[in-house]
PDB file of N, CA and C in Angstrom:
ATOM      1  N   UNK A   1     242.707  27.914 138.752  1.00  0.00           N
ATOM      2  CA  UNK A   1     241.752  27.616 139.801  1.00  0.00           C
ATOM      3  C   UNK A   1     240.822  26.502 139.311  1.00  0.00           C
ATOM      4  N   UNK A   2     240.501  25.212 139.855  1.00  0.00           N
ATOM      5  CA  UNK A   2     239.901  24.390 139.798  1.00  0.00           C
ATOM      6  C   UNK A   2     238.391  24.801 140.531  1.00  0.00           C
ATOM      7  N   UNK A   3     237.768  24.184 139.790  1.00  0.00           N
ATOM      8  CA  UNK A   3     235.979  23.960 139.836  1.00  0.00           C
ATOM      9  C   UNK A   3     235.187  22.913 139.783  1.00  0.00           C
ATOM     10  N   UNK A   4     234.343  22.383 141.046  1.00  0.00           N
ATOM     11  CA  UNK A   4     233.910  20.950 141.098  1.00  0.00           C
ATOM     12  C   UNK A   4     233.132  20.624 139.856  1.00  0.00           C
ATOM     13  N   UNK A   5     232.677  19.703 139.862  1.00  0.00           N
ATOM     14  CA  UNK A   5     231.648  19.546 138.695  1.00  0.00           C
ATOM     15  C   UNK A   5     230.581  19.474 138.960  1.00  0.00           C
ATOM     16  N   UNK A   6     230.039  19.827 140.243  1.00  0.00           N
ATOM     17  CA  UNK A   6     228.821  20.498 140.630  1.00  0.00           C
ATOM     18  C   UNK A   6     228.649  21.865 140.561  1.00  0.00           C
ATOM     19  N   UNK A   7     229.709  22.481 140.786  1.00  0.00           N
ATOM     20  CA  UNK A   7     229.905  24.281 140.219  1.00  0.00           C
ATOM     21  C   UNK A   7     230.139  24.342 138.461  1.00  0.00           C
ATOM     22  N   UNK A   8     229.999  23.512 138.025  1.00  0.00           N
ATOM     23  CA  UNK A   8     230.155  23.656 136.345  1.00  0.00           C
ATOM     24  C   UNK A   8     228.692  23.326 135.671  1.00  0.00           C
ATOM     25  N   UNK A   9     228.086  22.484 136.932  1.00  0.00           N
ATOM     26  CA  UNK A   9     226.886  22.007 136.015  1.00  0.00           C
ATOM     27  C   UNK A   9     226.016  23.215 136.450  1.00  0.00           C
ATOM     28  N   UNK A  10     225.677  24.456 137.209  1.00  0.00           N
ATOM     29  CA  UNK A  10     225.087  25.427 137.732  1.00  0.00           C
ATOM     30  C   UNK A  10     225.292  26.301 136.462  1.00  0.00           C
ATOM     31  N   UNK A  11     226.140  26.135 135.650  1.00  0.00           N
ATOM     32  CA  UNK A  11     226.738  27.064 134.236  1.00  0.00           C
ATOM     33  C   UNK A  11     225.481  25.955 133.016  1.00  0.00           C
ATOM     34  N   UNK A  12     224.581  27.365 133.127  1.00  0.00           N
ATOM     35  CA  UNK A  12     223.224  26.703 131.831  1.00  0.00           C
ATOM     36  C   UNK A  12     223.895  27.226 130.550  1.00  0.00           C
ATOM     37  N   UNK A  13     224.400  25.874 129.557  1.00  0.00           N
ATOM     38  CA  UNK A  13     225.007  26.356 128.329  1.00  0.00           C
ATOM     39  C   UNK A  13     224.283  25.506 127.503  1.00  0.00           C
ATOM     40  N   UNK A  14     223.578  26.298 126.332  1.00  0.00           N
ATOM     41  CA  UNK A  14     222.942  25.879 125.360  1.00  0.00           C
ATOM     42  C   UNK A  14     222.847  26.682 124.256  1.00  0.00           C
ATOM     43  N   UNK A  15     222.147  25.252 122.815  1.00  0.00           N
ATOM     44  CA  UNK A  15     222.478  25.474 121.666  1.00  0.00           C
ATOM     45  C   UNK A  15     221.428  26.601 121.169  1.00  0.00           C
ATOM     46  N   UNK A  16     221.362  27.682 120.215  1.00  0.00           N
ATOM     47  CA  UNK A  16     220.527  28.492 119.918  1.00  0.00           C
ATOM     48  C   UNK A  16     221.079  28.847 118.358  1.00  0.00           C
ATOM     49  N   UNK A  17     219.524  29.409 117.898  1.00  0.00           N
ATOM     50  CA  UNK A  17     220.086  29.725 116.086  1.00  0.00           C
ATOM     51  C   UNK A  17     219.579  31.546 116.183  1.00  0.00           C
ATOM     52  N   UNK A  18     220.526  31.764 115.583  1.00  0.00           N
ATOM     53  CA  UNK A  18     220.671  33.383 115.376  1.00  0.00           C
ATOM     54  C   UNK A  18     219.446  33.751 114.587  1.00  0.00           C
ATOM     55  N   UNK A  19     218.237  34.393 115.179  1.00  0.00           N
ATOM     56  CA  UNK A  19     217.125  34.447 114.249  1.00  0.00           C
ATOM     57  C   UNK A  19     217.005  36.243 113.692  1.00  0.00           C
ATOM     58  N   UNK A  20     218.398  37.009 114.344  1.00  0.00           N
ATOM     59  CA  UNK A  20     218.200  38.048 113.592  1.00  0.00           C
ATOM     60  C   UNK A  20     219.531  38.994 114.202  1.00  0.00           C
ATOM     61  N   UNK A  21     220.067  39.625 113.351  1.00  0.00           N
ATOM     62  CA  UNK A  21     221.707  40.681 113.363  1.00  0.00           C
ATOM     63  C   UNK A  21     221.319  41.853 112.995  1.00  0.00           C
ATOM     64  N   UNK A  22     221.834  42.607 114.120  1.00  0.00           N
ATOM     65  CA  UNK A  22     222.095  44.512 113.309  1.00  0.00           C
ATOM     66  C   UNK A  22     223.390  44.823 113.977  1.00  0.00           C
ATOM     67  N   UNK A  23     223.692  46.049 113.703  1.00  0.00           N
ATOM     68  CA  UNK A  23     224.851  46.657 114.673  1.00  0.00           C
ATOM     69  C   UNK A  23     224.344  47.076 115.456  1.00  0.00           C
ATOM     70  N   UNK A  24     225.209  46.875 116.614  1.00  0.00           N
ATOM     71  CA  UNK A  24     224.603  47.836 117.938  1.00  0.00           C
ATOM     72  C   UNK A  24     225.456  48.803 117.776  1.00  0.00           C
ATOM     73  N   UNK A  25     224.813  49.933 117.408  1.00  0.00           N
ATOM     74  CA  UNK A  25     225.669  51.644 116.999  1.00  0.00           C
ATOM     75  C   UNK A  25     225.747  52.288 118.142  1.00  0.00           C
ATOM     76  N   UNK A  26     225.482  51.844 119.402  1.00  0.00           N
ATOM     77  CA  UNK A  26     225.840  53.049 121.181  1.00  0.00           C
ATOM     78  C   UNK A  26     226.744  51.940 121.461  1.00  0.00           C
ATOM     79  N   UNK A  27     227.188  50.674 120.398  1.00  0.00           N
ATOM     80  CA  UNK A  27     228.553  50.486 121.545  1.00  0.00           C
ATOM     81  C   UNK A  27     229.632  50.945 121.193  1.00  0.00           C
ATOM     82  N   UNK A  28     230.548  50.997 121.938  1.00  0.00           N
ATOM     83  CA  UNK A  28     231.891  51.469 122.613  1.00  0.00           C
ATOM     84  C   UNK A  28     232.746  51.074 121.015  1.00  0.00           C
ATOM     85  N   UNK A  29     232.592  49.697 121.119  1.00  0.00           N
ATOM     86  CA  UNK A  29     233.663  49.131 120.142  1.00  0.00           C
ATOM     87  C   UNK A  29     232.273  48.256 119.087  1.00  0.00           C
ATOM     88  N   UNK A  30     233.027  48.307 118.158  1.00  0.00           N
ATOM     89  CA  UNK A  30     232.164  47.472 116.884  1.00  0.00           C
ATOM     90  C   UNK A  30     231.541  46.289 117.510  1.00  0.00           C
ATOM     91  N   UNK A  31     230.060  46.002 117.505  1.00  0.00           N
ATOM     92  CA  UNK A  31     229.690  44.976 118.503  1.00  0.00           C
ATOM     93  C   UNK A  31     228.250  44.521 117.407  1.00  0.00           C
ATOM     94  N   UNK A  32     227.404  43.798 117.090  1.00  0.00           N
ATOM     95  CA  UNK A  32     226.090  42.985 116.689  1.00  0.00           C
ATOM     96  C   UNK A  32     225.697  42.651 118.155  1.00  0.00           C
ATOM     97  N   UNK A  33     224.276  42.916 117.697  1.00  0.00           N
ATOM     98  CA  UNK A  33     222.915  42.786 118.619  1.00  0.00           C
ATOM     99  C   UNK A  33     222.632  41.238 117.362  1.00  0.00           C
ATOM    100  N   UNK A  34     222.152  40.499 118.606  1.00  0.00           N
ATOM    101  CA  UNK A  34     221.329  39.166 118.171  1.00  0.00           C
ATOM    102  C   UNK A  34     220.375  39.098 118.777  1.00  0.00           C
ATOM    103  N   UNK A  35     219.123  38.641 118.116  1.00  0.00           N
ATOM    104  CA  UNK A  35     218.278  37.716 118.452  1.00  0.00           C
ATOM    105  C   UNK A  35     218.627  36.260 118.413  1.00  0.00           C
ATOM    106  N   UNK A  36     218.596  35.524 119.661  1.00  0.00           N
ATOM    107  CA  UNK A  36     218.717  33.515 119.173  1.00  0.00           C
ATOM    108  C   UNK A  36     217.714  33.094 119.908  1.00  0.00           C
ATOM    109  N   UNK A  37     217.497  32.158 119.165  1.00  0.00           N
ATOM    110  CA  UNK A  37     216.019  31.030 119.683  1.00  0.00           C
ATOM    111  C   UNK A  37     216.880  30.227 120.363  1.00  0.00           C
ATOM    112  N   UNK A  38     215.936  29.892 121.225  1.00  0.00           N
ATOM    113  CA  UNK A  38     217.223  28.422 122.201  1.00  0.00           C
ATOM    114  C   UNK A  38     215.690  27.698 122.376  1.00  0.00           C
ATOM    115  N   UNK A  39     215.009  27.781 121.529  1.00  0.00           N
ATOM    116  CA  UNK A  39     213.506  27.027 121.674  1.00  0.00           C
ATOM    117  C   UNK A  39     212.433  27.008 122.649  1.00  0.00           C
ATOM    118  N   UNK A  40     211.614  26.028 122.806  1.00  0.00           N
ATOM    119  CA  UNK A  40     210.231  26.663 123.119  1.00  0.00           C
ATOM    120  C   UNK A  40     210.850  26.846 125.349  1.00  0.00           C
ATOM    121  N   UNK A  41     211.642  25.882 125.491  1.00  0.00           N
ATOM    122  CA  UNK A  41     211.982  26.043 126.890  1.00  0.00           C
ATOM    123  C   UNK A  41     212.518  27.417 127.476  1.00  0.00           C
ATOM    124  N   UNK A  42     213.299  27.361 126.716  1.00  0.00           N
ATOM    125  CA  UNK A  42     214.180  28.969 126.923  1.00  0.00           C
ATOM    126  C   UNK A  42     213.336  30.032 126.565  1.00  0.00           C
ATOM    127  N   UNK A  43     213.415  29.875 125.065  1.00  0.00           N
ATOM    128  CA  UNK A  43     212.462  31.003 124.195  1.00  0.00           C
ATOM    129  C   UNK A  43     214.004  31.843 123.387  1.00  0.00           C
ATOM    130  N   UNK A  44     213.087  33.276 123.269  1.00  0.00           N
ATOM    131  CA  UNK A  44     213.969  34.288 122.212  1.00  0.00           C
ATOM    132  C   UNK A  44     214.805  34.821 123.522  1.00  0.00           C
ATOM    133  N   UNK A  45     216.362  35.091 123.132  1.00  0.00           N
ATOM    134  CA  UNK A  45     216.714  35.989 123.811  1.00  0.00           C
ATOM    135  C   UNK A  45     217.538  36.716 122.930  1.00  0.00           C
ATOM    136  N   UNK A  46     218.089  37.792 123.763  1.00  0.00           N
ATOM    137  CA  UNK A  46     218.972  38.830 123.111  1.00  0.00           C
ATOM    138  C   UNK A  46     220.352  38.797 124.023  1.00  0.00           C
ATOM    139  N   UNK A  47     221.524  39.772 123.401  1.00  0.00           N
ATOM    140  CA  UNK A  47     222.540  39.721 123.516  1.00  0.00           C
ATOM    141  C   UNK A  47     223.452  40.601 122.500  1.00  0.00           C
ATOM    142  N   UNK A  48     224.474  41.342 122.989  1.00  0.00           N
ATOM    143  CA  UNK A  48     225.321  42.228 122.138  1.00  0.00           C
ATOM    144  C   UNK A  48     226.798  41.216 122.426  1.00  0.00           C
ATOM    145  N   UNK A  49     227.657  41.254 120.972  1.00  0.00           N
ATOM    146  CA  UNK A  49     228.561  40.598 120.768  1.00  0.00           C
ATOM    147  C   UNK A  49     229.481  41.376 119.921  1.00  0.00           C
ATOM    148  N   UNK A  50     230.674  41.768 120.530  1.00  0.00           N
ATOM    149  CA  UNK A  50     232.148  41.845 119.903  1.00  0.00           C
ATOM    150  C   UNK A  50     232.430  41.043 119.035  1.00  0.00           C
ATOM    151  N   UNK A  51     231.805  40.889 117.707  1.00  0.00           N
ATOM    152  CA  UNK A  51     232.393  39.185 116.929  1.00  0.00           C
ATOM    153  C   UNK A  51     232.521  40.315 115.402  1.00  0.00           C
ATOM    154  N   UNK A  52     232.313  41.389 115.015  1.00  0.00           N
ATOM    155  CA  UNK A  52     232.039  41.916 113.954  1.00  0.00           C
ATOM    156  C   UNK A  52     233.711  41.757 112.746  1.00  0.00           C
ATOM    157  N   UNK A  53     234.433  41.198 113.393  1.00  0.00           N
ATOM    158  CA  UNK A  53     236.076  40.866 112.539  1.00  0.00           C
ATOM    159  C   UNK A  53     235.586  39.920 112.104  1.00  0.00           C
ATOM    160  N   UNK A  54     234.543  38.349 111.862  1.00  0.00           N
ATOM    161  CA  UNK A  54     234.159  37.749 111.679  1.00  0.00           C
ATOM    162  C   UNK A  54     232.949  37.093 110.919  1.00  0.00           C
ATOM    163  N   UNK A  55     232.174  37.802 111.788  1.00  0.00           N
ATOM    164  CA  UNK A  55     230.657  37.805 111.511  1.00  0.00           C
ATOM    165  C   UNK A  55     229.814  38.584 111.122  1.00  0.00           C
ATOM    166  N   UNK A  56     229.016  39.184 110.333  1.00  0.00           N
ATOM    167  CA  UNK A  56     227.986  39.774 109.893  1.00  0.00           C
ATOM    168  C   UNK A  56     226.579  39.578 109.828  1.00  0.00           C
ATOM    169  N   UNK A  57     225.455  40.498 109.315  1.00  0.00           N
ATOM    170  CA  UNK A  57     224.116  39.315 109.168  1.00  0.00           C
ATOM    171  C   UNK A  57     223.887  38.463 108.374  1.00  0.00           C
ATOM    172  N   UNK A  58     224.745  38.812 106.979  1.00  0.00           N
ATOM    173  CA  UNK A  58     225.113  37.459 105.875  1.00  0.00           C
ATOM    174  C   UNK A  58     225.508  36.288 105.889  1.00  0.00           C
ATOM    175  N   UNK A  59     226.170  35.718 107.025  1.00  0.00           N
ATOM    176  CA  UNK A  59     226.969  34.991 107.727  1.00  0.00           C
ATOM    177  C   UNK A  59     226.356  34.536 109.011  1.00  0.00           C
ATOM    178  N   UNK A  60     225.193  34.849 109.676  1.00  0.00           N
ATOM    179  CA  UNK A  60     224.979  34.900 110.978  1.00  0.00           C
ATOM    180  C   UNK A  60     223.816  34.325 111.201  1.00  0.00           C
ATOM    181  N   UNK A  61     222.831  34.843 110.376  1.00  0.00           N
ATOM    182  CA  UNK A  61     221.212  34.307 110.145  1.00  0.00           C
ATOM    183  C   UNK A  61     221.820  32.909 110.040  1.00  0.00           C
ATOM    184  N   UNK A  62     220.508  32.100 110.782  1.00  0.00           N
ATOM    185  CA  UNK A  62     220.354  31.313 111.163  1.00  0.00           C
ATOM    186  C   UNK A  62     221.473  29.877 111.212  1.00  0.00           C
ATOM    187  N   UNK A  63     222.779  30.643 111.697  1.00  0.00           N
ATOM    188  CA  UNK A  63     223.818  29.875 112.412  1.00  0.00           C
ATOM    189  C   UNK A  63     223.187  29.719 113.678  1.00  0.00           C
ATOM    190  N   UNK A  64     223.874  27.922 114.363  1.00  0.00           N
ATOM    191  CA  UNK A  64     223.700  28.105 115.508  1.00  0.00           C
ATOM    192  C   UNK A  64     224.911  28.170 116.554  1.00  0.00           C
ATOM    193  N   UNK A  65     224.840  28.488 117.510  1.00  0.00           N
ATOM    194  CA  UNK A  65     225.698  29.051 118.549  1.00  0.00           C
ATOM    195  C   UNK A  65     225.526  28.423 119.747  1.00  0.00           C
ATOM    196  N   UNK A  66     226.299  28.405 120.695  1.00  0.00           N
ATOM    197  CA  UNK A  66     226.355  27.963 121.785  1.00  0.00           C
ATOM    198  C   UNK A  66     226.986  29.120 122.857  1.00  0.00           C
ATOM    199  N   UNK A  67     225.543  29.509 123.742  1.00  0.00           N
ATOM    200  CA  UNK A  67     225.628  30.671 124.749  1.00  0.00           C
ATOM    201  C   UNK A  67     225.431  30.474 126.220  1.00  0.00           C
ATOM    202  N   UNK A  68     225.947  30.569 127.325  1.00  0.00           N
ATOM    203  CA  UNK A  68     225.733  30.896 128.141  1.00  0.00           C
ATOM    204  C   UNK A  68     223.747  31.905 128.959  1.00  0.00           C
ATOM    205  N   UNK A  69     223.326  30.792 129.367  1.00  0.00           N
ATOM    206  CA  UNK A  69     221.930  31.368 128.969  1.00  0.00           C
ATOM    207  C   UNK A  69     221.667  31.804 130.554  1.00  0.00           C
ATOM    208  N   UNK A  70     222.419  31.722 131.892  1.00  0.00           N
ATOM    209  CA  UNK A  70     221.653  32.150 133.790  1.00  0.00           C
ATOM    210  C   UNK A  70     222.494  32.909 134.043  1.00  0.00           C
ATOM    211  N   UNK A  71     222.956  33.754 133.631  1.00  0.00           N
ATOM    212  CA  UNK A  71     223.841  34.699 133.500  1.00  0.00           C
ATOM    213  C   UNK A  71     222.728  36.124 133.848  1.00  0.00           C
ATOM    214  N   UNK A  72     223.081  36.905 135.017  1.00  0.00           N
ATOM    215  CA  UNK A  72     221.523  38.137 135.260  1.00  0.00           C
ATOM    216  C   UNK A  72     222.033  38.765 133.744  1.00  0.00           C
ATOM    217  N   UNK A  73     221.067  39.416 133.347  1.00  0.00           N
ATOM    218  CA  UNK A  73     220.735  40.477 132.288  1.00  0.00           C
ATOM    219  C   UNK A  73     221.578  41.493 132.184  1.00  0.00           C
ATOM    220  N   UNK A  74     222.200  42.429 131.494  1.00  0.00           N
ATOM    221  CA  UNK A  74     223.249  43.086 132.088  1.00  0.00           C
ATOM    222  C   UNK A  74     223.019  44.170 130.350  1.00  0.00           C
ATOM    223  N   UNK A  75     222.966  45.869 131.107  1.00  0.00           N
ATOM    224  CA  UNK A  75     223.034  46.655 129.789  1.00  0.00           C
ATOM    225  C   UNK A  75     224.192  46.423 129.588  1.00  0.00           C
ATOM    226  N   UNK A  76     223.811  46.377 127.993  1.00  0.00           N
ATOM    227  CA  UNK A  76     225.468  46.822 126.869  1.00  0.00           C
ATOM    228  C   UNK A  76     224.929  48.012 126.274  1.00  0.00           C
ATOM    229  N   UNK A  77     225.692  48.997 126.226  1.00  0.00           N
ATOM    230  CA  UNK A  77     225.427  50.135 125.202  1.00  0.00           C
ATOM    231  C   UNK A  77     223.720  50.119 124.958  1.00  0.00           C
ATOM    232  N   UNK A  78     222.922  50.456 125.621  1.00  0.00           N
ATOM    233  CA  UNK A  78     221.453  50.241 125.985  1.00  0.00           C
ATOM    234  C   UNK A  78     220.823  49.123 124.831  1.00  0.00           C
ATOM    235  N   UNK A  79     221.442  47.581 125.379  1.00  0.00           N
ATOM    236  CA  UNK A  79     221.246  46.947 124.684  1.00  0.00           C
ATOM    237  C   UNK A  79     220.847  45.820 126.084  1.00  0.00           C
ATOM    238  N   UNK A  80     219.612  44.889 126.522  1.00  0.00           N
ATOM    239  CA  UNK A  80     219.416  44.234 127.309  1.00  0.00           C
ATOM    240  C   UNK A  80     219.851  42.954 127.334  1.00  0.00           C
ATOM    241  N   UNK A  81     221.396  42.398 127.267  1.00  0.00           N
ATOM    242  CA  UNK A  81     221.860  41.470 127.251  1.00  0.00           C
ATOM    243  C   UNK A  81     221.707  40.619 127.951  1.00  0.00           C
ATOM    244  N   UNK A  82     221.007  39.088 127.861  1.00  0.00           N
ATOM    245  CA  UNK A  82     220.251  38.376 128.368  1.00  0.00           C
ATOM    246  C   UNK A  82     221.249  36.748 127.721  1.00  0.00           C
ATOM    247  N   UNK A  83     221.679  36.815 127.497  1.00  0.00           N
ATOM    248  CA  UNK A  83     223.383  35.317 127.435  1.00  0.00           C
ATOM    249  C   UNK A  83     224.670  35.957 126.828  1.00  0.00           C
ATOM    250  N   UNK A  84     225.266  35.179 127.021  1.00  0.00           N
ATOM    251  CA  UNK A  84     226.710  35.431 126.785  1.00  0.00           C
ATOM    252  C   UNK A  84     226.910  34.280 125.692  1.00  0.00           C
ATOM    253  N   UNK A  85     226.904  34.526 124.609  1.00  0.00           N
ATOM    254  CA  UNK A  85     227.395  33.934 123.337  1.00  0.00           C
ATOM    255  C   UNK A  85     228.991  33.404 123.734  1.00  0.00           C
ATOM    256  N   UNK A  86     229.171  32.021 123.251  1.00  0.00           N
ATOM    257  CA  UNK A  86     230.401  31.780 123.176  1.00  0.00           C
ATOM    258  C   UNK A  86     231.627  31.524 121.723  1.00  0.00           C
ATOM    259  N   UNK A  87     232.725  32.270 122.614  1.00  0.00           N
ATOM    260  CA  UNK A  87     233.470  31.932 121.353  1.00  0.00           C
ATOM    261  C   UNK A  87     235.118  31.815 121.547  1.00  0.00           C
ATOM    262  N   UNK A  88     236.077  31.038 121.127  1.00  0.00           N
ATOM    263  CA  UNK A  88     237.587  31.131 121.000  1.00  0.00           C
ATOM    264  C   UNK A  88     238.428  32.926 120.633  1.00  0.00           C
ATOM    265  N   UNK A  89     238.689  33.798 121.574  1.00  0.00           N
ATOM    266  CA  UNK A  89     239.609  34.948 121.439  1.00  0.00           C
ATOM    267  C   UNK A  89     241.377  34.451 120.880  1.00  0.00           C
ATOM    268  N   UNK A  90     241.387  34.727 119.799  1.00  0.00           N
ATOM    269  CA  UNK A  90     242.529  34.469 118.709  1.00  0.00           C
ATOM    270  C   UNK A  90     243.482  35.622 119.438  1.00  0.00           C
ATOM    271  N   UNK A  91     244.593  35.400 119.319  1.00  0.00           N
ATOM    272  CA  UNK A  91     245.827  36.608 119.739  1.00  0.00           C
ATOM    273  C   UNK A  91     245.663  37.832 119.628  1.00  0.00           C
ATOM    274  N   UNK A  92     244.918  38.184 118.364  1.00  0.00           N
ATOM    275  CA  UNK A  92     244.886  39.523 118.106  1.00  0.00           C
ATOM    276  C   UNK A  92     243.471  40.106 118.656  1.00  0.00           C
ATOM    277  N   UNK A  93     242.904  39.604 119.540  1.00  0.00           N
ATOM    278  CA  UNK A  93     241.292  39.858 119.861  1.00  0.00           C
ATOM    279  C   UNK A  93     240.185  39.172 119.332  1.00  0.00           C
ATOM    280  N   UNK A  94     240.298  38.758 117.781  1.00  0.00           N
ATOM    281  CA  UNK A  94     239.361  38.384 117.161  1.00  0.00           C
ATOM    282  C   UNK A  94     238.691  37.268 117.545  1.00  0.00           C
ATOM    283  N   UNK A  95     236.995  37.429 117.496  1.00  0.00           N
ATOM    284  CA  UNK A  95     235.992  35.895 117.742  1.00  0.00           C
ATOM    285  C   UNK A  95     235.991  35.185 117.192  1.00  0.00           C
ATOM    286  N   UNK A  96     236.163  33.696 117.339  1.00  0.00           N
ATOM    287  CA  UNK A  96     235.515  32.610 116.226  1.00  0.00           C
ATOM    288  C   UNK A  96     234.724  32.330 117.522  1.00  0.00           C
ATOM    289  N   UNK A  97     233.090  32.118 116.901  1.00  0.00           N
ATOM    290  CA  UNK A  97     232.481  31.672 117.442  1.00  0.00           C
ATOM    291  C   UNK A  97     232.098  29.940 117.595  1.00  0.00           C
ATOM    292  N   UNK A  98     232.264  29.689 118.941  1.00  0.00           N
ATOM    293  CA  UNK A  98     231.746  28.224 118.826  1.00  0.00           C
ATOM    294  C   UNK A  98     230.533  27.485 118.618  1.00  0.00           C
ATOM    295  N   UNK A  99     230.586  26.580 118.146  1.00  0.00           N
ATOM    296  CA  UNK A  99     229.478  26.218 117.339  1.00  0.00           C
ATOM    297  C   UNK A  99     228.966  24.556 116.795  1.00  0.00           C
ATOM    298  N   UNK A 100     227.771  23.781 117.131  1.00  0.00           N
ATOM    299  CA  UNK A 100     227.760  22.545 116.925  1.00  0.00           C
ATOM    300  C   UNK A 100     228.563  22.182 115.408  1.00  0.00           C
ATOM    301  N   UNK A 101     228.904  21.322 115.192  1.00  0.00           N
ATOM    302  CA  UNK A 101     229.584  20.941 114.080  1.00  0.00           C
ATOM    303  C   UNK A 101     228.447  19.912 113.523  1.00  0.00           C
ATOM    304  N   UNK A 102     227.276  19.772 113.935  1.00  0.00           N
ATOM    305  CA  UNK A 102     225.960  19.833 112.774  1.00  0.00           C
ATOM    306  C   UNK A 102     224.675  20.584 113.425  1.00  0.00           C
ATOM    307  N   UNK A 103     223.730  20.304 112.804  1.00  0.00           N
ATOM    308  CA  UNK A 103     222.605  20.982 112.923  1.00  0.00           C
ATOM    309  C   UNK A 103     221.774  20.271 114.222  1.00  0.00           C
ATOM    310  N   UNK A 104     221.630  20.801 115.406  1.00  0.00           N
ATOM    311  CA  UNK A 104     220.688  19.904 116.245  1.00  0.00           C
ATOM    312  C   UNK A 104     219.385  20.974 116.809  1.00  0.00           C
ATOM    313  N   UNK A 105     219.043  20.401 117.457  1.00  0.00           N
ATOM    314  CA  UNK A 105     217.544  21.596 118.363  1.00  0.00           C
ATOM    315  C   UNK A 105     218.114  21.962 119.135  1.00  0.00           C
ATOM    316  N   UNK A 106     217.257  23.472 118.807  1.00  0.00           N
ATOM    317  CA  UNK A 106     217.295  24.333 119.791  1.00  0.00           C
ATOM    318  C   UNK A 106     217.352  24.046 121.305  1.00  0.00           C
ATOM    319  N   UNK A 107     217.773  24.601 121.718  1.00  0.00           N
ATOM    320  CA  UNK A 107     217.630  24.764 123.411  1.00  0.00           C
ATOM    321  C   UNK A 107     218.724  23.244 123.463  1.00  0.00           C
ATOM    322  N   UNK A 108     219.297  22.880 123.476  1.00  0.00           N
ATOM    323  CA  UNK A 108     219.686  21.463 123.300  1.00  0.00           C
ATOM    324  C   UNK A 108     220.965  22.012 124.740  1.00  0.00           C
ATOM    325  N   UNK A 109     221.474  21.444 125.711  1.00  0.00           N
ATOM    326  CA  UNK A 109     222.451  21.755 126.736  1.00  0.00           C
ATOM    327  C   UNK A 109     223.759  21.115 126.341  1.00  0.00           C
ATOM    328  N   UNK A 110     224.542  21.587 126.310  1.00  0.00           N
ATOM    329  CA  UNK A 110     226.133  21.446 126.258  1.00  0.00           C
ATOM    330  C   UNK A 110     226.317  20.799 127.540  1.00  0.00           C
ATOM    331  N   UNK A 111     226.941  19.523 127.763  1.00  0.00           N
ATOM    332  CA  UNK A 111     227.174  19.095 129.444  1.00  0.00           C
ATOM    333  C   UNK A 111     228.925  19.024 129.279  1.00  0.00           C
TER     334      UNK A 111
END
């Protein structure tokens, strides 16, 4: 299914740095709770992520990411998920998360 590029630009996708990881232990399947800054426009948000084959908080602190940020709020496992983190699903399920290939600011938009 094709999508104009006026229905793509309505999709708010921006850069954010992981300012904090735990497990979210009421979800279903192995999942991390984040905090990411997407800077002073956006601000802090939160979000639960399926990425734990991958990622940890050793690994995670202050990576940045690229999330899906007008997306309504939506519980995960009583977790107030507020973007949708993006990432490449490998054959077997597993996340690689996508990610600037250098360091830029926060809040910065993916077009």
């Amino acid at each position: 299914m094709e999508i104009s590029y006026e229905e793509f630009r309505k999709v708010k996708i921006h850069v954010g740095t992981v300012k904090a990881v735990e497990e979210n232990k009421r979800a279903r399947k192995p999942a991390l709770a984040l905090e990411i800054d997407f800077g002073s426009g956006i601000g802090m948000k939160k979000t639960s992520a399926q990425i734990t084959d991958y990622y940890n908080e050793n690994n995670l602190l202050g990576k940045q990411v690229i999330a899906i940020c007008n997306f309504p709020s939506k519980n995960i496992a009583g977790l107030e998920s507020e973007v949708l983190v993006l990432g490449a699903v490998e054959e077997d399920g597993k996340v690689v998360l996508v990610h600037p290939s250098k360091k830029v600011a926060n809040g910065l938009e993916i077009i």
